[in-house]
C-alpha atoms as a PDB file:
ATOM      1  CA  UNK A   1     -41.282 118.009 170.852  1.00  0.00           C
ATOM      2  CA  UNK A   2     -43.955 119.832 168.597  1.00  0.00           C
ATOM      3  CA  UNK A   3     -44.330 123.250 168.130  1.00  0.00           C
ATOM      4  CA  UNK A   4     -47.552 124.987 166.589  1.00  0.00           C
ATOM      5  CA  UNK A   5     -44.905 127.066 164.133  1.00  0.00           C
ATOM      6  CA  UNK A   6     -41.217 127.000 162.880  1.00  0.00           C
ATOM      7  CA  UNK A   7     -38.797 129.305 163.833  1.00  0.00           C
ATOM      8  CA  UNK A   8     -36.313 129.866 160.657  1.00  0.00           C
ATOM      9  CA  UNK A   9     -32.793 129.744 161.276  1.00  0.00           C
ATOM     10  CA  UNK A  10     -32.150 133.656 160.508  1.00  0.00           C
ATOM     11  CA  UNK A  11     -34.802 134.185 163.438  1.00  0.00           C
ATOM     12  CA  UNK A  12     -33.040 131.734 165.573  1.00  0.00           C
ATOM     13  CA  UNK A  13     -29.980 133.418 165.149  1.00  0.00           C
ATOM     14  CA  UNK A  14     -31.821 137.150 165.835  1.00  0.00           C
ATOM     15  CA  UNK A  15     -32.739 135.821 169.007  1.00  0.00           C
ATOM     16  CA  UNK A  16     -29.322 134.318 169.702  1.00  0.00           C
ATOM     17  CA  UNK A  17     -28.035 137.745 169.168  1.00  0.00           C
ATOM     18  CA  UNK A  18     -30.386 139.384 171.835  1.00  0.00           C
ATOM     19  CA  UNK A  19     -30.106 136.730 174.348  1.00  0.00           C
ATOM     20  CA  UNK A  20     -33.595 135.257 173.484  1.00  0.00           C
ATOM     21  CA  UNK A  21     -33.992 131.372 173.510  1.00  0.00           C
ATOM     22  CA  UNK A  22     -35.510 129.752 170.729  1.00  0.00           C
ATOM     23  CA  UNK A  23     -38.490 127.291 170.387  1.00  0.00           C
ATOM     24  CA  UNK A  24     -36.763 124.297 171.985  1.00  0.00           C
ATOM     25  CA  UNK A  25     -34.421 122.293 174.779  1.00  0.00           C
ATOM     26  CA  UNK A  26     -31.312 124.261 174.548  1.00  0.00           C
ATOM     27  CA  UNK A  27     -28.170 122.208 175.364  1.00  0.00           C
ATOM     28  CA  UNK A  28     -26.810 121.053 178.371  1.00  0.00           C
ATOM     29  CA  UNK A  29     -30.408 120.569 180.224  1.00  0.00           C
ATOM     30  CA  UNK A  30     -31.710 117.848 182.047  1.00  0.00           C
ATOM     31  CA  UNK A  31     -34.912 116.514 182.402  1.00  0.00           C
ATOM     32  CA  UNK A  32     -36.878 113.540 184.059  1.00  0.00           C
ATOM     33  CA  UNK A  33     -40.245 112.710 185.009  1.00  0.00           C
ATOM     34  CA  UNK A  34     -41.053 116.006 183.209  1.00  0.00           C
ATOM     35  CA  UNK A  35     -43.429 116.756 180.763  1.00  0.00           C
ATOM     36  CA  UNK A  36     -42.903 119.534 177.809  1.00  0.00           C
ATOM     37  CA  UNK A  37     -45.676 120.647 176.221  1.00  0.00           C
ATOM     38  CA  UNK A  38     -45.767 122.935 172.805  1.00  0.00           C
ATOM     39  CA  UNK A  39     -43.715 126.010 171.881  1.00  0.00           C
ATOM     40  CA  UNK A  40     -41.692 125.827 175.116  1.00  0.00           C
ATOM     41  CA  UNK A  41     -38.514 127.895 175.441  1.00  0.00           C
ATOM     42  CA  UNK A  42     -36.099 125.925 177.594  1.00  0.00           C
ATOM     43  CA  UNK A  43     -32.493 127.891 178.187  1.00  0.00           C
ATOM     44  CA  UNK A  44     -29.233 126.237 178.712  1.00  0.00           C
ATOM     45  CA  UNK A  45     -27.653 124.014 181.461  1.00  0.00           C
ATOM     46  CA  UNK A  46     -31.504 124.082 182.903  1.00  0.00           C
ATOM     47  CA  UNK A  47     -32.654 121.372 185.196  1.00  0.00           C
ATOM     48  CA  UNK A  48     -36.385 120.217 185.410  1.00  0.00           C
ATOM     49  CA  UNK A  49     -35.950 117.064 187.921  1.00  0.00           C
ATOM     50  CA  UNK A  50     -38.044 118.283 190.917  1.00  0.00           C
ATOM     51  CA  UNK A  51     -35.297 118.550 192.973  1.00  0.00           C
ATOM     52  CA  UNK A  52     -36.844 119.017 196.277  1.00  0.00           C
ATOM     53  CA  UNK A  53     -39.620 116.211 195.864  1.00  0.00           C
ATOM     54  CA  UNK A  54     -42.562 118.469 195.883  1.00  0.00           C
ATOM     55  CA  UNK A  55     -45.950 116.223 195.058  1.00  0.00           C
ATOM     56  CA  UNK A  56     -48.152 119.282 193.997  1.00  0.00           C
ATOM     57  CA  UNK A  57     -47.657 123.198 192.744  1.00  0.00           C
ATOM     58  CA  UNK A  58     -49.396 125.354 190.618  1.00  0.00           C
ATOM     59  CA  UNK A  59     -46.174 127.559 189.228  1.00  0.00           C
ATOM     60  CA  UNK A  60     -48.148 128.725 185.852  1.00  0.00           C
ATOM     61  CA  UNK A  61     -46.244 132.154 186.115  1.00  0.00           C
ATOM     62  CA  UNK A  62     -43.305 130.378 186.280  1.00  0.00           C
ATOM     63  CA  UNK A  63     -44.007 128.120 183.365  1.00  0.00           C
ATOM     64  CA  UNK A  64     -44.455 125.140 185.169  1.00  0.00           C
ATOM     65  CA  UNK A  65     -47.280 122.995 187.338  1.00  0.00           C
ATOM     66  CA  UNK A  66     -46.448 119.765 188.988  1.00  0.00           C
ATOM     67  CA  UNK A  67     -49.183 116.287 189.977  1.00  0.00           C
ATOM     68  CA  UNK A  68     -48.043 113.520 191.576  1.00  0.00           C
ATOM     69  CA  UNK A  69     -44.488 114.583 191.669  1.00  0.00           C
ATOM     70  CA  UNK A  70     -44.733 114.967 187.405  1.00  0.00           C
ATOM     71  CA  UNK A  71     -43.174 118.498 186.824  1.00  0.00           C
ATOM     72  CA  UNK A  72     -45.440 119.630 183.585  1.00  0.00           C
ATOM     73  CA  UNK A  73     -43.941 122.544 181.614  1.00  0.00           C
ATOM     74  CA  UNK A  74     -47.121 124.291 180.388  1.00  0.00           C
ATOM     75  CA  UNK A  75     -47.452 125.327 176.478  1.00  0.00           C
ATOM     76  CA  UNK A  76     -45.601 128.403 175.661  1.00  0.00           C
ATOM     77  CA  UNK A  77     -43.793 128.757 179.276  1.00  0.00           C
ATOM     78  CA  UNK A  78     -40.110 130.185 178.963  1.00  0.00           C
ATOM     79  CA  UNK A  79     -37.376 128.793 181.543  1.00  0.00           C
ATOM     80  CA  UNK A  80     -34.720 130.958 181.478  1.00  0.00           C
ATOM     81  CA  UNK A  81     -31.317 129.223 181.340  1.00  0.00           C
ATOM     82  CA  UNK A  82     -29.967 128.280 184.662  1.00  0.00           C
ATOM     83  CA  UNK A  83     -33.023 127.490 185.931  1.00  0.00           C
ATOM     84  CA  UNK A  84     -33.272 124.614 188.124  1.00  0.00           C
ATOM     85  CA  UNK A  85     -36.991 122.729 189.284  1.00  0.00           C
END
């Protein structure tokens, strides 16, 4: 996974602090025929495995879209943890 900057690890560990998520897939999260793109925030124990089978949905404000049953997180989107797709 890219990211168009770097988060140190004393900013990593500000966010930590504040219940932020950094710049990457926290752990414990699952994900198939997904898609991440750049500088997403993914929380813990988060599931992106389009659970219910949907074929199309524009979710932007969510921070995701999904084609042909391929669940894209869009650049920048933030998925809280406990999230499930």
């Amino acid at each position: 996974m890219g990211a168009d900057y770097y988060e140190t690890e004393a900013t990593k560990e500000l966010l930590a602090e504040k219940a932020g998520i950094p710049i990457a897939i926290v752990k414990n999260s699952h994900i198939r025929r997904a898609t991440v793109d750049k500088n997403a925030r993914i929380g813990d124990i988060v599931k992106i495995i389009n659970v219910d089978g949907v074929p199309e949905a524009a979710r932007e404000r969510n921070g995701y879209l999904i084609k042909g049953g391929i669940v894209t997180v869009i650049k920048d989107a933030l998925l809280p943890s406990r999230t499930v797709i």
